[in-house]
C-alpha atoms as a PDB file:
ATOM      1  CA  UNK A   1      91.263  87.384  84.418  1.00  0.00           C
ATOM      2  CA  UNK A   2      92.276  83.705  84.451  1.00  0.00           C
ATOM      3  CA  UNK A   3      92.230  81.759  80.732  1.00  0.00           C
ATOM      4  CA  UNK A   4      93.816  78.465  81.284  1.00  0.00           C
ATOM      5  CA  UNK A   5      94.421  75.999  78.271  1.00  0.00           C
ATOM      6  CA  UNK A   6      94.736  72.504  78.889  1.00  0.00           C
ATOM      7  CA  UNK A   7      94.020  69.299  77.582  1.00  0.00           C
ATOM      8  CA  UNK A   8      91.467  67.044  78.511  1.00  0.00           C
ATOM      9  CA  UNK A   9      92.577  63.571  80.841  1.00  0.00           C
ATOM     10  CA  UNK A  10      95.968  65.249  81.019  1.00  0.00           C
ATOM     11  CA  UNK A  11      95.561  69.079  83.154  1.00  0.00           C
ATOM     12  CA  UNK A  12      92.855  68.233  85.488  1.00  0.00           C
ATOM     13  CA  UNK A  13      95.156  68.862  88.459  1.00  0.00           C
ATOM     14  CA  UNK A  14      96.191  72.083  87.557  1.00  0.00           C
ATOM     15  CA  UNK A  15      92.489  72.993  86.214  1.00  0.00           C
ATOM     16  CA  UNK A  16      91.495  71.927  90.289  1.00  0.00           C
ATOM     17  CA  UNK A  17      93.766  74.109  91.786  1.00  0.00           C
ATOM     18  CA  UNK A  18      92.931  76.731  89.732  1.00  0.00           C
ATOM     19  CA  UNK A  19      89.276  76.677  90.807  1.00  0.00           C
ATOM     20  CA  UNK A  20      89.931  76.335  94.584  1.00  0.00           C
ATOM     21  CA  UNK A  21      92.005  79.564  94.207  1.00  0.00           C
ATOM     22  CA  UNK A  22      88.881  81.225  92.913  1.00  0.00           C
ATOM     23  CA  UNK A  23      86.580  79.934  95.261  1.00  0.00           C
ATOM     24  CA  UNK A  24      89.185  81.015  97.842  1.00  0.00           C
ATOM     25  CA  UNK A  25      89.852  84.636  96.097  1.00  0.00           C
ATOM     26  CA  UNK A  26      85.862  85.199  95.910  1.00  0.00           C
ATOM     27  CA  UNK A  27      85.419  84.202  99.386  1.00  0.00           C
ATOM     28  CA  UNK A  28      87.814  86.822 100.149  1.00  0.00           C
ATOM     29  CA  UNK A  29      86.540  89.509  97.957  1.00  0.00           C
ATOM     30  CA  UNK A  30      82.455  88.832  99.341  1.00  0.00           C
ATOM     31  CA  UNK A  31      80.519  91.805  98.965  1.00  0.00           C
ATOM     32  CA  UNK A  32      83.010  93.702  96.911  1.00  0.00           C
ATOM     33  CA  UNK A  33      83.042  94.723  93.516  1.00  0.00           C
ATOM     34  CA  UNK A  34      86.462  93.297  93.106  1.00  0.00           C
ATOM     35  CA  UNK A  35      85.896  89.725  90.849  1.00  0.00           C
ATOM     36  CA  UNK A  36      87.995  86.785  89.480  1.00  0.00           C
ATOM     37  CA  UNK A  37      86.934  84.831  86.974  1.00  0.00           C
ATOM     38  CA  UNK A  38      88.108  82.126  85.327  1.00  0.00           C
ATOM     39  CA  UNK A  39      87.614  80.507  81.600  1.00  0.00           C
ATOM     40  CA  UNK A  40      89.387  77.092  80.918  1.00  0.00           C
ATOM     41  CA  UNK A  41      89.756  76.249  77.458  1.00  0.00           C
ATOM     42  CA  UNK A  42      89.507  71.988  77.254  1.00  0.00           C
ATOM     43  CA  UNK A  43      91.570  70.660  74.407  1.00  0.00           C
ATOM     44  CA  UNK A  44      90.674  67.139  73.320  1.00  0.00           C
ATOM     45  CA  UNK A  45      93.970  65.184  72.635  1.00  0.00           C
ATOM     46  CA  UNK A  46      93.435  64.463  69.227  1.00  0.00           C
ATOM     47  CA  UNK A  47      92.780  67.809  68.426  1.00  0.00           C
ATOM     48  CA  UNK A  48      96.170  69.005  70.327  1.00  0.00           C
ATOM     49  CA  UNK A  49      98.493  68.349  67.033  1.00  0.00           C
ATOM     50  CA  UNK A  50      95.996  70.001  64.631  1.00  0.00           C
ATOM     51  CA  UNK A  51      95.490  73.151  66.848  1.00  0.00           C
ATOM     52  CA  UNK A  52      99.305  73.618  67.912  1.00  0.00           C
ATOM     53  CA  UNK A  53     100.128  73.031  63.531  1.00  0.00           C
ATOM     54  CA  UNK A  54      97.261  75.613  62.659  1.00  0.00           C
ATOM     55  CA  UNK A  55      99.275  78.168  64.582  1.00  0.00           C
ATOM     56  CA  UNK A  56     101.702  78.649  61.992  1.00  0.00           C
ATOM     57  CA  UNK A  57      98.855  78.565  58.858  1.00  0.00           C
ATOM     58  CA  UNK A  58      97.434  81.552  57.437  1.00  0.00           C
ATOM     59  CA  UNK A  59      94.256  82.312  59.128  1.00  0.00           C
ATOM     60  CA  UNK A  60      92.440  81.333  55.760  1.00  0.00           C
ATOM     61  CA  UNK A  61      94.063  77.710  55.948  1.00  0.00           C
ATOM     62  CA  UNK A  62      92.691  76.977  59.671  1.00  0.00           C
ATOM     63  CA  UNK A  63      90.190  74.476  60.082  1.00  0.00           C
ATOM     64  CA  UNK A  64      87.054  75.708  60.693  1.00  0.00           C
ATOM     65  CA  UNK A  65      86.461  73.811  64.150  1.00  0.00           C
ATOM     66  CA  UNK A  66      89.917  75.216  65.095  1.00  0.00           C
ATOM     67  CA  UNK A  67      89.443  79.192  64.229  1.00  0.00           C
ATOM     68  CA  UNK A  68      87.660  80.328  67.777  1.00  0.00           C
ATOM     69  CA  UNK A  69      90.783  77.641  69.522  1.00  0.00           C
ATOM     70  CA  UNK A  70      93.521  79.162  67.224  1.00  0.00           C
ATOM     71  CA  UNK A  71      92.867  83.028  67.364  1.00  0.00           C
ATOM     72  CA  UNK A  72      92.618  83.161  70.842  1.00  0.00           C
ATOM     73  CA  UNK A  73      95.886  81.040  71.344  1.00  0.00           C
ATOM     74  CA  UNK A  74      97.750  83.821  68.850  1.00  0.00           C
ATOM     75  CA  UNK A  75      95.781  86.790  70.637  1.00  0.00           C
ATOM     76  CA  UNK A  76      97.447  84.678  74.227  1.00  0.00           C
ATOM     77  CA  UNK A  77     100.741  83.737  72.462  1.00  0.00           C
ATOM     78  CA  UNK A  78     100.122  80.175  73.031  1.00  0.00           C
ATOM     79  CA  UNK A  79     102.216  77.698  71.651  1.00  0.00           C
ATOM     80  CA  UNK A  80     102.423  74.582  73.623  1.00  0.00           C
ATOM     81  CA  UNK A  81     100.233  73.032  75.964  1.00  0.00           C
ATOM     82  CA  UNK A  82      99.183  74.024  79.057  1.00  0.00           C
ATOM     83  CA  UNK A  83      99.142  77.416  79.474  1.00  0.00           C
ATOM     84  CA  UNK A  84      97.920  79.452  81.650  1.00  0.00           C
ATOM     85  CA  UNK A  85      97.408  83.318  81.344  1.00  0.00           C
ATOM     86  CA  UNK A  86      96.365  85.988  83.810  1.00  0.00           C
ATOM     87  CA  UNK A  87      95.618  89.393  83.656  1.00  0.00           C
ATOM     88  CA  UNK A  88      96.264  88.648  79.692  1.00  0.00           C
ATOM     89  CA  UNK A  89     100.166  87.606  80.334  1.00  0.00           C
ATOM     90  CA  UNK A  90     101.075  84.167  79.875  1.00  0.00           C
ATOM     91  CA  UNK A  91     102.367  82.996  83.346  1.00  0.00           C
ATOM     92  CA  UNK A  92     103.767  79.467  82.449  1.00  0.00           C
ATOM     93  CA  UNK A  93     103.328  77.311  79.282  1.00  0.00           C
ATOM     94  CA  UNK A  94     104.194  73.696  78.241  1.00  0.00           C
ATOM     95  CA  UNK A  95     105.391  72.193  81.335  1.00  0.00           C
ATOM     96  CA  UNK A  96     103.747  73.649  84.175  1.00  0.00           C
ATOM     97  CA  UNK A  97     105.465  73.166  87.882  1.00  0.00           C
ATOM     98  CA  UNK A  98     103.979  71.538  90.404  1.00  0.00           C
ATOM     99  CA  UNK A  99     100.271  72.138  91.699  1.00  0.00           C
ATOM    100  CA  UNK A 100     101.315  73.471  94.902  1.00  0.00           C
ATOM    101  CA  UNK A 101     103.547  76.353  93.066  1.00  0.00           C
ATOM    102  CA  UNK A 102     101.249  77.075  90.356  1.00  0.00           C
ATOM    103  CA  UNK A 103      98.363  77.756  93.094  1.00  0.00           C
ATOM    104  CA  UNK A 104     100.771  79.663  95.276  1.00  0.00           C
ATOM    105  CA  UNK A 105     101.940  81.564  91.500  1.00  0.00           C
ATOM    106  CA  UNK A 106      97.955  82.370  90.784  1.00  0.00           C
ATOM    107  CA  UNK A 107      97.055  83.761  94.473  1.00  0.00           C
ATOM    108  CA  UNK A 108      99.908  86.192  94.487  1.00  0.00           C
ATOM    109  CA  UNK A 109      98.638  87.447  90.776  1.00  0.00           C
ATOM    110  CA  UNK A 110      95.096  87.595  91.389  1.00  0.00           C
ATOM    111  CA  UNK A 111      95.513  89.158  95.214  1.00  0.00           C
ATOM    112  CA  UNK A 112      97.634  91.417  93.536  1.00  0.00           C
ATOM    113  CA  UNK A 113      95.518  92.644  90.476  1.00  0.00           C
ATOM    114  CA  UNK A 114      92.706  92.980  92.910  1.00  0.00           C
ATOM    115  CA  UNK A 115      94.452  94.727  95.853  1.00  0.00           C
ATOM    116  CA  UNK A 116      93.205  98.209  95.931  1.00  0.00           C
ATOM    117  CA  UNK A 117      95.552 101.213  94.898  1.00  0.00           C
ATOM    118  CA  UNK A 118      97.591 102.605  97.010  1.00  0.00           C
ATOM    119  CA  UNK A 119      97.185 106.225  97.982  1.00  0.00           C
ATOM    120  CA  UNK A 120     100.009 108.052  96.988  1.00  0.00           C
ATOM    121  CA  UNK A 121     102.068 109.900 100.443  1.00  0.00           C
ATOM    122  CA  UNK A 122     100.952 113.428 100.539  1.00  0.00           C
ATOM    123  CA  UNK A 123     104.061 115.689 101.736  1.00  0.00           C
ATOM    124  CA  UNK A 124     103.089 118.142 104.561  1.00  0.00           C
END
């Protein structure tokens, strides 16, 4: 549900944040079927240049340490660093706002993806 992209000794706020929101969220959700999970994709900073150039190679040209980092960047339309993605829609990318707004931004997505459907009025 979550994919966040980030680069190590740079994102670890925002990589924080984001698990205290699921901790919260599964808290929440205890006993239910409803889930959140979370993957967080650590970039090494010398590999940040070679992964963000790779995006514009053909597939055949990427390094192979870089193919698994690169196709899933193009699948999330990643092209700076962070990024964060929920629900498979990128939510912010490059420069991210402050903690405080990004948790506030990924409570109100997750509580809504996992708020249950509303029943439809039924006239009388």
């Amino acid at each position: 549900m979550i994919k966040f992209y980030m680069v190590v000794g740079r994102d670890e706020a925002y990589e924080s944040v984001i698990r205290n929101v699921v901790s919260e969220v599964r808290e929440k959700f205890k006993g239910s079927e409803r889930s959140v999970n979370a993957t967080f994709i650590r970039i090494k900073p010398e590999a940040v240049d070679a992964a963000l150039n790779a995006l514009n190679m053909p597939e055949s040209q990427v390094p192979q340490n870089l193919i698994y980092l690169v196709k899933s960047m193009k699948q999330d339309g990643v092209k700076s660093l962070p990024a964060l993605i929920i629900n498979g829609r990128k939510i912010f990318e490059g420069q991210l706002p402050p903690p405080d707004t990004v948790r506030q931004t990924i409570m109100d997505e997750v509580m809504l993806a996992l708020a249950p459907p509303t029943q439809p009025i039924q006239p009388q």
